[in-house]
C-alpha atoms as a PDB file:
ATOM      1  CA  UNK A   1    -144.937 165.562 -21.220  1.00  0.00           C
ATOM      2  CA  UNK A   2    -141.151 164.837 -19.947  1.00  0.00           C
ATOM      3  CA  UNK A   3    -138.006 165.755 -21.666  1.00  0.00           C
ATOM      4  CA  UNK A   4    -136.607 162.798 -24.066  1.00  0.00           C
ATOM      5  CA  UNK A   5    -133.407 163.585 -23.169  1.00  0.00           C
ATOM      6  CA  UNK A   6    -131.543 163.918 -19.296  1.00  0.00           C
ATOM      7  CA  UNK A   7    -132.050 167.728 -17.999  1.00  0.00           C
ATOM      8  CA  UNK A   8    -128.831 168.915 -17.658  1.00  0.00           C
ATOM      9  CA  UNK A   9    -128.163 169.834 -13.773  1.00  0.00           C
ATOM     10  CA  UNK A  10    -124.617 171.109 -13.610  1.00  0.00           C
ATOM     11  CA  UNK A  11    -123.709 174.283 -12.616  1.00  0.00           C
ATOM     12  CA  UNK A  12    -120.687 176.481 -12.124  1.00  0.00           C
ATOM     13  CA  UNK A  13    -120.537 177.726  -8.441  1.00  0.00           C
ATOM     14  CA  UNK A  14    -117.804 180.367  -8.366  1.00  0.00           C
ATOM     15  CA  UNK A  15    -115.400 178.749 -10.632  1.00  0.00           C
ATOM     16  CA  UNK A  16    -116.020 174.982  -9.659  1.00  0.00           C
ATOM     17  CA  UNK A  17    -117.793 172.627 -11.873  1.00  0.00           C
ATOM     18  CA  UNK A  18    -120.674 170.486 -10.347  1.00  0.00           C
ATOM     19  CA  UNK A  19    -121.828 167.911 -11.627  1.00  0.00           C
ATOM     20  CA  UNK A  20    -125.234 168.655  -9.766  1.00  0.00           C
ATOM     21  CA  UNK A  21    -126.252 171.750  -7.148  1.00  0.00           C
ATOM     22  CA  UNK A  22    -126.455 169.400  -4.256  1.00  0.00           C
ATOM     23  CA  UNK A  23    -123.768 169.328  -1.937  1.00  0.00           C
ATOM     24  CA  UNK A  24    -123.416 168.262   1.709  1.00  0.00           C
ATOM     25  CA  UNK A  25    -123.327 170.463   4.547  1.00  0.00           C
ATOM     26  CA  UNK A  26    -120.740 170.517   6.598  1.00  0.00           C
ATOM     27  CA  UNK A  27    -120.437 168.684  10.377  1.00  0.00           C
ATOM     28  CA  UNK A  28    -123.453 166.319   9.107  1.00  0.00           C
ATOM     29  CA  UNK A  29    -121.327 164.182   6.469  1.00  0.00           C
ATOM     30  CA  UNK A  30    -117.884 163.577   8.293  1.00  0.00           C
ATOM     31  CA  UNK A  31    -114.692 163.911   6.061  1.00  0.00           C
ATOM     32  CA  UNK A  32    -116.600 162.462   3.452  1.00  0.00           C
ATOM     33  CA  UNK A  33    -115.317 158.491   3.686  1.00  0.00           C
ATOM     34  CA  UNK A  34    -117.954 158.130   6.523  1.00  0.00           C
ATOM     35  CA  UNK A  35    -120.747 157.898   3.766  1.00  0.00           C
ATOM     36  CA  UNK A  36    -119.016 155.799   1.418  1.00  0.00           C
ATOM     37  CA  UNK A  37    -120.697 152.570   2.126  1.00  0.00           C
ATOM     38  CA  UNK A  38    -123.842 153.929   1.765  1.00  0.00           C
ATOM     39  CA  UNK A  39    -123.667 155.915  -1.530  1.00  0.00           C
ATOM     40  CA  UNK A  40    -121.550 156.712  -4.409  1.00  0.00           C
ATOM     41  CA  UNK A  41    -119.726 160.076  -3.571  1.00  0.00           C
ATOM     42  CA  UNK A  42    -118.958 160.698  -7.181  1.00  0.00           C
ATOM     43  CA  UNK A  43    -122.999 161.328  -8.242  1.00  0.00           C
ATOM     44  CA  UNK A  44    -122.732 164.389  -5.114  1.00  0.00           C
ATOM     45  CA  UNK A  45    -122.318 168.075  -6.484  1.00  0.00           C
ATOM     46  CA  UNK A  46    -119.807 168.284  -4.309  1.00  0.00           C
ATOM     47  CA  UNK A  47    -118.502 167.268  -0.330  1.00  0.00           C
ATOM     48  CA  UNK A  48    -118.564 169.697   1.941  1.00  0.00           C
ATOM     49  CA  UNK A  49    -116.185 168.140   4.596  1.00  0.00           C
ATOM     50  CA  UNK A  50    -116.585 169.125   8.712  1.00  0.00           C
ATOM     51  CA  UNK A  51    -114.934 172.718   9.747  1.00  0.00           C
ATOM     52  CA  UNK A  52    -111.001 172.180  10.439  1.00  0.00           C
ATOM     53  CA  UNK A  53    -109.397 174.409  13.134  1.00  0.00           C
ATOM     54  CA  UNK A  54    -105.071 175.006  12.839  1.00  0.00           C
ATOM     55  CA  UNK A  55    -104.990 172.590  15.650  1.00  0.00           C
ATOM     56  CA  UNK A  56    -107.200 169.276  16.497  1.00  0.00           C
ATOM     57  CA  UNK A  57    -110.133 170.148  19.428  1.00  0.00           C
ATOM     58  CA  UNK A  58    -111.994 167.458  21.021  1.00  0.00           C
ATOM     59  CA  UNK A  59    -115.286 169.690  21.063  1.00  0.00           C
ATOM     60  CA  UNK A  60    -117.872 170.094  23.585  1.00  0.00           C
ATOM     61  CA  UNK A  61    -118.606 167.436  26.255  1.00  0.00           C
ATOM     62  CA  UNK A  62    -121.147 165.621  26.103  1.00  0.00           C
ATOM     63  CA  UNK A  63    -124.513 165.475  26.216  1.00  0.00           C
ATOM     64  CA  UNK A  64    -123.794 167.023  22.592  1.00  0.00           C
ATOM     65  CA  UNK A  65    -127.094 166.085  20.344  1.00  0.00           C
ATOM     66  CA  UNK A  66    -130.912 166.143  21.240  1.00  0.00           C
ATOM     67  CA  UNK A  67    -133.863 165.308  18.958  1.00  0.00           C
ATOM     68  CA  UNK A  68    -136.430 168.254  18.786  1.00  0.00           C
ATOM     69  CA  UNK A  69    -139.879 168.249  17.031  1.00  0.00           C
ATOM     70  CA  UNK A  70    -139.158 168.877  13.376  1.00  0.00           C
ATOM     71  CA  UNK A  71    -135.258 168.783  14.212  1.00  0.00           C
ATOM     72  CA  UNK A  72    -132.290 168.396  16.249  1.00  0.00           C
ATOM     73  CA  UNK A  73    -130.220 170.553  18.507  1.00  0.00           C
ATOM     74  CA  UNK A  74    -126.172 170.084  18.380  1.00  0.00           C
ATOM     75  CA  UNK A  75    -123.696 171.606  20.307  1.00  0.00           C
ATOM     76  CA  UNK A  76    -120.601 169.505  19.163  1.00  0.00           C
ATOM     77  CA  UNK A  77    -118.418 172.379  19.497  1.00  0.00           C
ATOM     78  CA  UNK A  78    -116.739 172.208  16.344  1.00  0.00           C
ATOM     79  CA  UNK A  79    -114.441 168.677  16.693  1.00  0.00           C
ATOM     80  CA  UNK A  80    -112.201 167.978  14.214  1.00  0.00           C
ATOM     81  CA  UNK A  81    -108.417 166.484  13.404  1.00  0.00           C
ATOM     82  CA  UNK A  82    -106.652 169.831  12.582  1.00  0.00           C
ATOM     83  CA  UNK A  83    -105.687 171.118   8.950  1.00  0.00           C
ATOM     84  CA  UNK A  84    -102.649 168.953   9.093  1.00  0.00           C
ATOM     85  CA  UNK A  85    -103.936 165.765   9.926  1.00  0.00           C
ATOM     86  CA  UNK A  86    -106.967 166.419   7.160  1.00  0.00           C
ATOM     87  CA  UNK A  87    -104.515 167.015   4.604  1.00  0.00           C
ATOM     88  CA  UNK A  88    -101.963 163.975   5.750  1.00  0.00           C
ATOM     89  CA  UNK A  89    -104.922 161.401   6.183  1.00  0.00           C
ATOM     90  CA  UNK A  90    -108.305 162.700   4.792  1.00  0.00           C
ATOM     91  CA  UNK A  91    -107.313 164.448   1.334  1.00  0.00           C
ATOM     92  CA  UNK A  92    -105.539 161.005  -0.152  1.00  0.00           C
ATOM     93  CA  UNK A  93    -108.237 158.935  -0.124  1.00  0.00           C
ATOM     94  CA  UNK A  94    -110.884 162.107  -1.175  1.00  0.00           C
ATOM     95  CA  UNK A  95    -108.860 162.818  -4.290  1.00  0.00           C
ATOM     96  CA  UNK A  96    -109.917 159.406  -5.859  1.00  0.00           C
ATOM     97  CA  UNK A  97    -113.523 160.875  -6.419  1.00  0.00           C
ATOM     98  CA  UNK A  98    -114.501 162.931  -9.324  1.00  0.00           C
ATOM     99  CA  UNK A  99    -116.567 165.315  -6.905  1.00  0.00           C
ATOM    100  CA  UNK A 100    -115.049 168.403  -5.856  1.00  0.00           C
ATOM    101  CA  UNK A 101    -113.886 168.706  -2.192  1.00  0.00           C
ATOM    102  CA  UNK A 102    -114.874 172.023  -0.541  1.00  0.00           C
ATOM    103  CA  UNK A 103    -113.339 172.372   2.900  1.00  0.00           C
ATOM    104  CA  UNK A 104    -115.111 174.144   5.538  1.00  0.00           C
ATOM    105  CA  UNK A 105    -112.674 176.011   8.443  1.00  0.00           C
ATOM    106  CA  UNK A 106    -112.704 178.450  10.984  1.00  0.00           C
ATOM    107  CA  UNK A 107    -110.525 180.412  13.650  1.00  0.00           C
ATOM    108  CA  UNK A 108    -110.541 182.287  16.704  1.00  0.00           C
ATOM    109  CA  UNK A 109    -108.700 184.861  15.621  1.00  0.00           C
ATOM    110  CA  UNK A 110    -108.112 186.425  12.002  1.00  0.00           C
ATOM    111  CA  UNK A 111    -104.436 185.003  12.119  1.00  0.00           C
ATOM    112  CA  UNK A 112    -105.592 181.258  12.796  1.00  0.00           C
ATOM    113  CA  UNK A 113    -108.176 181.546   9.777  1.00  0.00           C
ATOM    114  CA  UNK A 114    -105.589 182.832   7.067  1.00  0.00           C
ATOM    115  CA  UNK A 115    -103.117 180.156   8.238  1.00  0.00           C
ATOM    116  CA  UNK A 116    -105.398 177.831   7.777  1.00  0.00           C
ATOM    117  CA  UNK A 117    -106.687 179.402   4.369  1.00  0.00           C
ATOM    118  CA  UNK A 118    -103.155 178.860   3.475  1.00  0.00           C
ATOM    119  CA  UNK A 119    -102.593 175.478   4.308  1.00  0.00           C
ATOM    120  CA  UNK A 120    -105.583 173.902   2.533  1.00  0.00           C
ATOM    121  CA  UNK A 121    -104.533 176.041  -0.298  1.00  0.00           C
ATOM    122  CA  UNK A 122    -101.599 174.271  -0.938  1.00  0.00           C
ATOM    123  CA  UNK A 123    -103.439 170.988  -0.395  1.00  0.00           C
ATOM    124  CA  UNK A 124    -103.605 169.570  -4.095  1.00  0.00           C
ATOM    125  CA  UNK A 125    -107.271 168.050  -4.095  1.00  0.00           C
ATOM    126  CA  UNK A 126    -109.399 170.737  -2.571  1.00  0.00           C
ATOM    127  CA  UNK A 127    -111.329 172.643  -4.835  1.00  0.00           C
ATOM    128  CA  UNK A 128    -112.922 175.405  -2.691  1.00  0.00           C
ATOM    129  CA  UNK A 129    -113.157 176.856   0.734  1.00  0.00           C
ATOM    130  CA  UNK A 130    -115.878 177.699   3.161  1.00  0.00           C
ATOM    131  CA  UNK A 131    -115.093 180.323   5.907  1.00  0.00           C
ATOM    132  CA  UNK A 132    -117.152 179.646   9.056  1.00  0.00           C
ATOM    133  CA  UNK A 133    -117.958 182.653  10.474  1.00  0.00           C
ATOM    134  CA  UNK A 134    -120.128 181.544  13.956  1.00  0.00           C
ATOM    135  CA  UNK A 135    -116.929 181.421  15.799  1.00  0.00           C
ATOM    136  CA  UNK A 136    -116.146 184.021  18.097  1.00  0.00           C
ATOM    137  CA  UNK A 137    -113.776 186.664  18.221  1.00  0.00           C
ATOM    138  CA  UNK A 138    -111.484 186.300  21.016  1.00  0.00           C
ATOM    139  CA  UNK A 139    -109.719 189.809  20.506  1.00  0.00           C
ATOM    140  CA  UNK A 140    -113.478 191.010  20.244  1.00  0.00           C
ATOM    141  CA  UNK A 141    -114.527 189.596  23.877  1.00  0.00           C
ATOM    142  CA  UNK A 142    -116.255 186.409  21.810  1.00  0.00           C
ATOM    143  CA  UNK A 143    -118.605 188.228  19.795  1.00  0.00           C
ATOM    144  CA  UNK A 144    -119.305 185.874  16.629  1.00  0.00           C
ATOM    145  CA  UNK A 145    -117.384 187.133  13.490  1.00  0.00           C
ATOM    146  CA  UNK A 146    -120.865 186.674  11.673  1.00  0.00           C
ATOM    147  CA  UNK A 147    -122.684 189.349  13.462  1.00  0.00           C
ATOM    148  CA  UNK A 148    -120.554 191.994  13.014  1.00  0.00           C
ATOM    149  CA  UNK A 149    -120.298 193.172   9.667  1.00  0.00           C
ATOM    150  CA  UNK A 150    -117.115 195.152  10.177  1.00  0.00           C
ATOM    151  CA  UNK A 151    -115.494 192.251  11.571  1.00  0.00           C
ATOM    152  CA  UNK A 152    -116.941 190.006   8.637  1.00  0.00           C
ATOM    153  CA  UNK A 153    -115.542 192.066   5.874  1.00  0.00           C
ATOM    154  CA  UNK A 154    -112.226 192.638   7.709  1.00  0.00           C
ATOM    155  CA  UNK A 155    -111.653 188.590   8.092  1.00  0.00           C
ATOM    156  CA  UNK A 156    -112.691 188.160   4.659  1.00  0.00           C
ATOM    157  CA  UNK A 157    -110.436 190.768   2.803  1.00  0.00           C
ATOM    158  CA  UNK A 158    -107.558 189.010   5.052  1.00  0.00           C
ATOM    159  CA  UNK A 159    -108.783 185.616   3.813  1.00  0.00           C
ATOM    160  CA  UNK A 160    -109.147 186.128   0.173  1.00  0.00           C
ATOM    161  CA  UNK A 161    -105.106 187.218   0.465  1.00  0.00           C
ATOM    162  CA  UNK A 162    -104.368 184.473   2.216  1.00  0.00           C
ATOM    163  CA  UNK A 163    -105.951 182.321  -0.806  1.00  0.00           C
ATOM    164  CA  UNK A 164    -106.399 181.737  -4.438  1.00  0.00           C
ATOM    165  CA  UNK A 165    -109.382 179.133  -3.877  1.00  0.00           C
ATOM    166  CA  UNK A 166    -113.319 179.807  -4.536  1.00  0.00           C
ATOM    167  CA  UNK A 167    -114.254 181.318  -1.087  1.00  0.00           C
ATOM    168  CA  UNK A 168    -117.479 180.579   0.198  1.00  0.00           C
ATOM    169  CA  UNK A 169    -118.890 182.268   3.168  1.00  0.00           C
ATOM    170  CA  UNK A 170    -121.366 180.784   5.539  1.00  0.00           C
ATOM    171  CA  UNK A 171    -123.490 183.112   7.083  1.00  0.00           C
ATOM    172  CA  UNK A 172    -125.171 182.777  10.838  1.00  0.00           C
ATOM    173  CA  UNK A 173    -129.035 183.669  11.359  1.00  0.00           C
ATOM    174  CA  UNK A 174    -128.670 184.841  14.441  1.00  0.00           C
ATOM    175  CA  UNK A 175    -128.622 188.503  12.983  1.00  0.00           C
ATOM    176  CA  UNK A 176    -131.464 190.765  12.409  1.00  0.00           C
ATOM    177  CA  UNK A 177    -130.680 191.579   8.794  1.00  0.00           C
ATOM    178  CA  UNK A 178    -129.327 189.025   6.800  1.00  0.00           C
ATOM    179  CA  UNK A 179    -128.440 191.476   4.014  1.00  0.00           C
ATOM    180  CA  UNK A 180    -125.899 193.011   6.590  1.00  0.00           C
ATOM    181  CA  UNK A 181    -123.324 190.770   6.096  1.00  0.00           C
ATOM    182  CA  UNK A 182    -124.493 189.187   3.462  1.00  0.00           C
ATOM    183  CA  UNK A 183    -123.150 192.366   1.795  1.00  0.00           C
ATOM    184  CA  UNK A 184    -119.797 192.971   3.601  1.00  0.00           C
ATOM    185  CA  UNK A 185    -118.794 189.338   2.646  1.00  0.00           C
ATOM    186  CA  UNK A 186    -119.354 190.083  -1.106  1.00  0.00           C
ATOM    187  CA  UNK A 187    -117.332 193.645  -0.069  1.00  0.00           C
ATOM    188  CA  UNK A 188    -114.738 191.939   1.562  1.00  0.00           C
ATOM    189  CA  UNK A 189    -114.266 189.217  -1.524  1.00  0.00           C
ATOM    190  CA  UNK A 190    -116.568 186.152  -1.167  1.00  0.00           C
ATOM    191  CA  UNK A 191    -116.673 184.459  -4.651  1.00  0.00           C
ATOM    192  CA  UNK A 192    -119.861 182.892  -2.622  1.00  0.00           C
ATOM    193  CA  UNK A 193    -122.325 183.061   0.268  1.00  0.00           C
ATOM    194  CA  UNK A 194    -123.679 179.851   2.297  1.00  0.00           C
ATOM    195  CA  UNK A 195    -127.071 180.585   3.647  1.00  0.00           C
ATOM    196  CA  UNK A 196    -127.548 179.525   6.480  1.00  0.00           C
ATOM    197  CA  UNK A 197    -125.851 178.047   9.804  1.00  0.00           C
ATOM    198  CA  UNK A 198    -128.208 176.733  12.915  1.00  0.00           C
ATOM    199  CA  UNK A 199    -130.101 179.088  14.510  1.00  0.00           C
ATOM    200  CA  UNK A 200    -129.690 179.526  18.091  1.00  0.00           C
ATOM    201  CA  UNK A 201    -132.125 177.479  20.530  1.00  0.00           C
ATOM    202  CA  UNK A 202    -132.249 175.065  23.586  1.00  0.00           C
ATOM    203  CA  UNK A 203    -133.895 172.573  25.594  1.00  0.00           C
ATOM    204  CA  UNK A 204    -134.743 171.879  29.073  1.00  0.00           C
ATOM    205  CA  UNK A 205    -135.197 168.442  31.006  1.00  0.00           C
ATOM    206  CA  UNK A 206    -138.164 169.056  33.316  1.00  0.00           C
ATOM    207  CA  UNK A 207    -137.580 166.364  35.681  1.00  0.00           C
ATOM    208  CA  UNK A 208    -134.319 167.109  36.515  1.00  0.00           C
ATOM    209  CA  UNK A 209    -134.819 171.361  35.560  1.00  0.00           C
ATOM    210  CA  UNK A 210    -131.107 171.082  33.466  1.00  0.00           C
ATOM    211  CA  UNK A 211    -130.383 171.699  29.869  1.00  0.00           C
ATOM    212  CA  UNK A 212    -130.707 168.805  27.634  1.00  0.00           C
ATOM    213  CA  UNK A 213    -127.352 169.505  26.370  1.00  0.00           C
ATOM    214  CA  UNK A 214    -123.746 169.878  28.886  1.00  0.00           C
ATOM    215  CA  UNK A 215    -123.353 173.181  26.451  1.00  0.00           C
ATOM    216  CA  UNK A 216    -126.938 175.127  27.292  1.00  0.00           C
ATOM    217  CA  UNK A 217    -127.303 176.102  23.958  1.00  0.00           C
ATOM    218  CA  UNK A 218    -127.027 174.659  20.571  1.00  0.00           C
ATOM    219  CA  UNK A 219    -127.837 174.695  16.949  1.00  0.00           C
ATOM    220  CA  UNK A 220    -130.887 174.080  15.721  1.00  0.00           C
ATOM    221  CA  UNK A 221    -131.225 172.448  12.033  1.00  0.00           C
ATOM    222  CA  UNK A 222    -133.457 170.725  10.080  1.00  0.00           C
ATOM    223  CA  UNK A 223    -136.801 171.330   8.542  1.00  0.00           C
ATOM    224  CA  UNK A 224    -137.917 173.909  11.728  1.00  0.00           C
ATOM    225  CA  UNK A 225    -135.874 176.490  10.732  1.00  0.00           C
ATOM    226  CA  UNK A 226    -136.710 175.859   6.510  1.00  0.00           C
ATOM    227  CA  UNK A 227    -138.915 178.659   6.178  1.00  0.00           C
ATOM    228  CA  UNK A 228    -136.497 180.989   8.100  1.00  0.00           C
ATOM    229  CA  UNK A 229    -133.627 179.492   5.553  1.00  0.00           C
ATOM    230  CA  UNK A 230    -135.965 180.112   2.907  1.00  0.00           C
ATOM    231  CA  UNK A 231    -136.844 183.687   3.359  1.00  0.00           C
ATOM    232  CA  UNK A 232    -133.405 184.648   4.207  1.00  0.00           C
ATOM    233  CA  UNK A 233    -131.330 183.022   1.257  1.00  0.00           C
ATOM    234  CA  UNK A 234    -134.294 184.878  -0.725  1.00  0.00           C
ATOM    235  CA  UNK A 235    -133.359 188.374   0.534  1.00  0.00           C
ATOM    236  CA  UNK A 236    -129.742 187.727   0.092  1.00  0.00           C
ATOM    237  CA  UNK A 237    -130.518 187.099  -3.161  1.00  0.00           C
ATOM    238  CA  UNK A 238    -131.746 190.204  -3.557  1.00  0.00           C
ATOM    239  CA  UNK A 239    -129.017 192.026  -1.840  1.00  0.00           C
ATOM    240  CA  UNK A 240    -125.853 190.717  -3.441  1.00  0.00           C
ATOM    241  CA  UNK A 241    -124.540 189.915  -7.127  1.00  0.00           C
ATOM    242  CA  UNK A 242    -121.975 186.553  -6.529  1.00  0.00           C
ATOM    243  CA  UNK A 243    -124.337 182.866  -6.410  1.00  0.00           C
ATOM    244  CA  UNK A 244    -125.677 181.864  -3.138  1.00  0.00           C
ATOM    245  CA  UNK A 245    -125.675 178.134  -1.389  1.00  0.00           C
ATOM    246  CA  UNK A 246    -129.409 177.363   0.339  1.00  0.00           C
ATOM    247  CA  UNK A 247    -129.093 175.118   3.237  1.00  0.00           C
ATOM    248  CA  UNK A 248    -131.457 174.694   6.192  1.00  0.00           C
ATOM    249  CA  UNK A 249    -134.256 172.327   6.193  1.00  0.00           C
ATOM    250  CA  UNK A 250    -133.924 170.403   2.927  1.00  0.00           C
ATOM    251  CA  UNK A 251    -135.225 167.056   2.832  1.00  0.00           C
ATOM    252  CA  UNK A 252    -136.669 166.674  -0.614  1.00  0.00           C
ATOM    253  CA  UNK A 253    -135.870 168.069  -3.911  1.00  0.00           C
ATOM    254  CA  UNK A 254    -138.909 170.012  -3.370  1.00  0.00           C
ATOM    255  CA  UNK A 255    -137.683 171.606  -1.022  1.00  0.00           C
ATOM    256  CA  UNK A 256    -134.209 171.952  -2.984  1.00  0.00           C
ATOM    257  CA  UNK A 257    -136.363 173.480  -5.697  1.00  0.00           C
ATOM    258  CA  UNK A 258    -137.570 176.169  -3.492  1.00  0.00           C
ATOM    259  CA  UNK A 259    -134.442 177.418  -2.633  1.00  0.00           C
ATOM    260  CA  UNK A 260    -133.020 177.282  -6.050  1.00  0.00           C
ATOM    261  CA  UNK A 261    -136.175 179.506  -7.101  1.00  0.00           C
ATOM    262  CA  UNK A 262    -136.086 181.598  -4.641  1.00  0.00           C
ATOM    263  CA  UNK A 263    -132.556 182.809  -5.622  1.00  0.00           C
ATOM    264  CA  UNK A 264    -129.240 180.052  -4.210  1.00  0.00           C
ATOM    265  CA  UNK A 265    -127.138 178.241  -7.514  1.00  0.00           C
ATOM    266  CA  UNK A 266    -127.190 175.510  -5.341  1.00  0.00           C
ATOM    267  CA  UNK A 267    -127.941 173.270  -1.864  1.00  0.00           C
ATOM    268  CA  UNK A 268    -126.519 171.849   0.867  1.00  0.00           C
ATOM    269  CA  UNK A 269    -128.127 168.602   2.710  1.00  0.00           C
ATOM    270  CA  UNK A 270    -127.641 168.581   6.302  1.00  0.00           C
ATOM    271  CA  UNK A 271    -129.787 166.887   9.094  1.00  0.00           C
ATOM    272  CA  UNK A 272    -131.290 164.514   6.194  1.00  0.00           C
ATOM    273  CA  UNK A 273    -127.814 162.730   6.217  1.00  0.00           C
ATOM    274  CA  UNK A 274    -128.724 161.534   9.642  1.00  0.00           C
ATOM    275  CA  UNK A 275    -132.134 160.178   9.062  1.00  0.00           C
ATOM    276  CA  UNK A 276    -131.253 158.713   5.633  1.00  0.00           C
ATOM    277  CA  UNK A 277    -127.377 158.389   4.838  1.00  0.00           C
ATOM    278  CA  UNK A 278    -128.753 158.457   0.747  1.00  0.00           C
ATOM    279  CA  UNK A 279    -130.802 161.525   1.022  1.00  0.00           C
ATOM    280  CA  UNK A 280    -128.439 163.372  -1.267  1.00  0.00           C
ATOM    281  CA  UNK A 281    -128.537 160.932  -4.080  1.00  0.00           C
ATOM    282  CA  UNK A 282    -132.645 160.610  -3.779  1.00  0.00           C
ATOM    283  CA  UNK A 283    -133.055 164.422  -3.587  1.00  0.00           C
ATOM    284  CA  UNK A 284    -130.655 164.409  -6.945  1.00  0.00           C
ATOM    285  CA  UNK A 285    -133.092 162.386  -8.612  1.00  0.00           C
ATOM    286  CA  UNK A 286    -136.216 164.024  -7.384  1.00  0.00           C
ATOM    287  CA  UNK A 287    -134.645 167.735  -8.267  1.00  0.00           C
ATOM    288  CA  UNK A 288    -133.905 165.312 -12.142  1.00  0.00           C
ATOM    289  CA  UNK A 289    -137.361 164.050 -12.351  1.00  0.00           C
ATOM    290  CA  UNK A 290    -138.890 167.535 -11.906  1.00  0.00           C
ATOM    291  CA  UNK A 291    -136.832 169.072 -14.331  1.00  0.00           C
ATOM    292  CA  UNK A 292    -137.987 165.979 -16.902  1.00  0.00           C
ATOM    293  CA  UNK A 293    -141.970 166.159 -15.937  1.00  0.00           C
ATOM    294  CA  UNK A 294    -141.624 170.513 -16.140  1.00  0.00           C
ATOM    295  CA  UNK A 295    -139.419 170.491 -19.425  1.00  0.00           C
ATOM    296  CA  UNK A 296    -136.578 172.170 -17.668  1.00  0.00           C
ATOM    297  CA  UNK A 297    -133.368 171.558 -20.096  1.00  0.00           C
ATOM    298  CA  UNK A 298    -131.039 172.824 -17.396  1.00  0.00           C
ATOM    299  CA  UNK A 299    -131.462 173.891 -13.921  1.00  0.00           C
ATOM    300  CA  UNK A 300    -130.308 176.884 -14.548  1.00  0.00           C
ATOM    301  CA  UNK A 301    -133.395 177.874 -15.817  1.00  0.00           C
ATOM    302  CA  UNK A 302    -135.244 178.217 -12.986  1.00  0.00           C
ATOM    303  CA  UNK A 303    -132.644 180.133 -10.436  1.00  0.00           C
ATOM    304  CA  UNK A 304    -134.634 182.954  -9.138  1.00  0.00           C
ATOM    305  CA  UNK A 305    -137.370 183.040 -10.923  1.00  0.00           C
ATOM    306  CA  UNK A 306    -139.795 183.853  -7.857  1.00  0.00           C
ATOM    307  CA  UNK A 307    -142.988 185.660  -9.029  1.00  0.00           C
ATOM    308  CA  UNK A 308    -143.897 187.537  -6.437  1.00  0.00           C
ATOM    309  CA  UNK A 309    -146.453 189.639  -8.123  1.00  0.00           C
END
């Protein structure tokens, strides 16, 4: 028997309203106005708009991107405009949605990420932040901020001064223990965790015996490394008290819906963007119709509710 009346699906992630838990994932949806002939941005959760740097970098060269069974491997190298030409030319024509804007950024150095905290905070029309922490530390000899929890905690305390936006914190998998640093993010002030980046991988042209990509190694996403999202964003869960983002894998609300039950407030759509630029708005409705067939009144209902016994 379904509901009679609309589940309700909003949620509050650390102090922003959505309308809906699914959000994009940042580097797979542009600065948002890339998908807007394709679907209408104000039905998203929220956009989660490609990392910005302090200054504009052209990236990796290429080859950049190469199709893998059950996936693709990127190595884009983090391209983007720069915090100031996002807020001059991006930010204007966002701010006409009713979908909140979360900005993902990053640094080399703890410096470059608070000045860049600080100049998106300023920014009238973002409504959150999310710290990239898979860049490396150069004062560290270019050992990932993510894998050392020390290092996490530090840049996040710094952060968090730097701001007065939601911070969200996307964590890498290329760590043994995802509670690690799951944990010294939430020490060092996260209002939110982001669960997870790519994981680590390559690919080799045999008749030529060179990487597939100019890089080496890339990222791998999409629905390989689900179950590895999956089981991680469900320890995390366990580990920490502030709400947690699943992304990794997620083509279908189904597969939405396991993450939500298995602990994260809400989702992020990556890879799917590629294949289908409407994935988002058909994994909305498939996460809706669920909630209708199961009686759900609101989503929040079934956020970690595992049984694992």
């Amino acid at each position: 028997m379904e509901l009679n009346r609309e589940p309700d699906l909003s949620i509050n992630l650390a102090g922003i309203n959505l309308k809906n838990p699914v959000m994009t994932a940042s580097g797979t949806f542009g600065y948002g106005e890339e998908y807007e002939p394709y679907l209408d941005l104000n039905r998203l959760g929220a956009i989660v708009v490609k990392g910005l740097s302090l200054n504009p970098s052209p990236g990796n060269p290429p080859p950049r991107m190469v199709e893998t069974p059950a996936g693709m491997l990127n190595a884009i190298g983090l391209q983007n405009i720069g915090v100031e030409a996002f807020i001059q030319e991006k930010i204007p024509r966002l701010k006409q949605f009713q979908t909140p804007i979360i900005v993902n950024f990053l640094g080399s150095s703890v410096r470059e990420y608070c000045d860049v905290a600080e100049r998106l905070s300023v920014a009238e029309g973002v409504a959150g932040l999310e710290v990239n922490l898979s860049c490396p530390n150069i004062k560290k000899g270019g050992l990932a901020f993510g894998v050392d929890p020390e290092a996490t905690y530090s840049l996040i305390k710094e952060i968090k001064r730097a701001t007065s936006l939601p911070l969200l914190v996307k964590l890498s998998p290329n760590i043994t223990d995802i509670t690690v640093p799951a944990r010294a993010a939430e020490d060092g002030g996260a209002d939110a965790l982001t669960l997870i980046n790519t994981v680590l991988g390559m690919a080799i042209d045999i008749e030529t015996r060179r990487p597939r990509l100019a890089n080496v190694t890339g990222g791998l996403s999409g629905p390989a490394i689900k179950p590895i999202a999956l089981r991680m964003v469900y320890q995390a869960a366990q580990a920490v008290k502030i709400p947690i983002i699943g992304v990794g894998g997620i083509m279908t609300g189904e597969d939405a819906l396991e993450f939500i039950i298995a602990g994260a407030s809400a989702v992020q759509i990556g890879t799917a963007n590629f294949l289908d630029p409407t994935a988002t708005i058909r994994i909305i409705e498939e996460i809706e119709a669920y909630c209708r067939q199961h009686k759900i009144a609101s989503i929040k209902e079934i956020i970690a509710t595992l049984k694992v016994q």
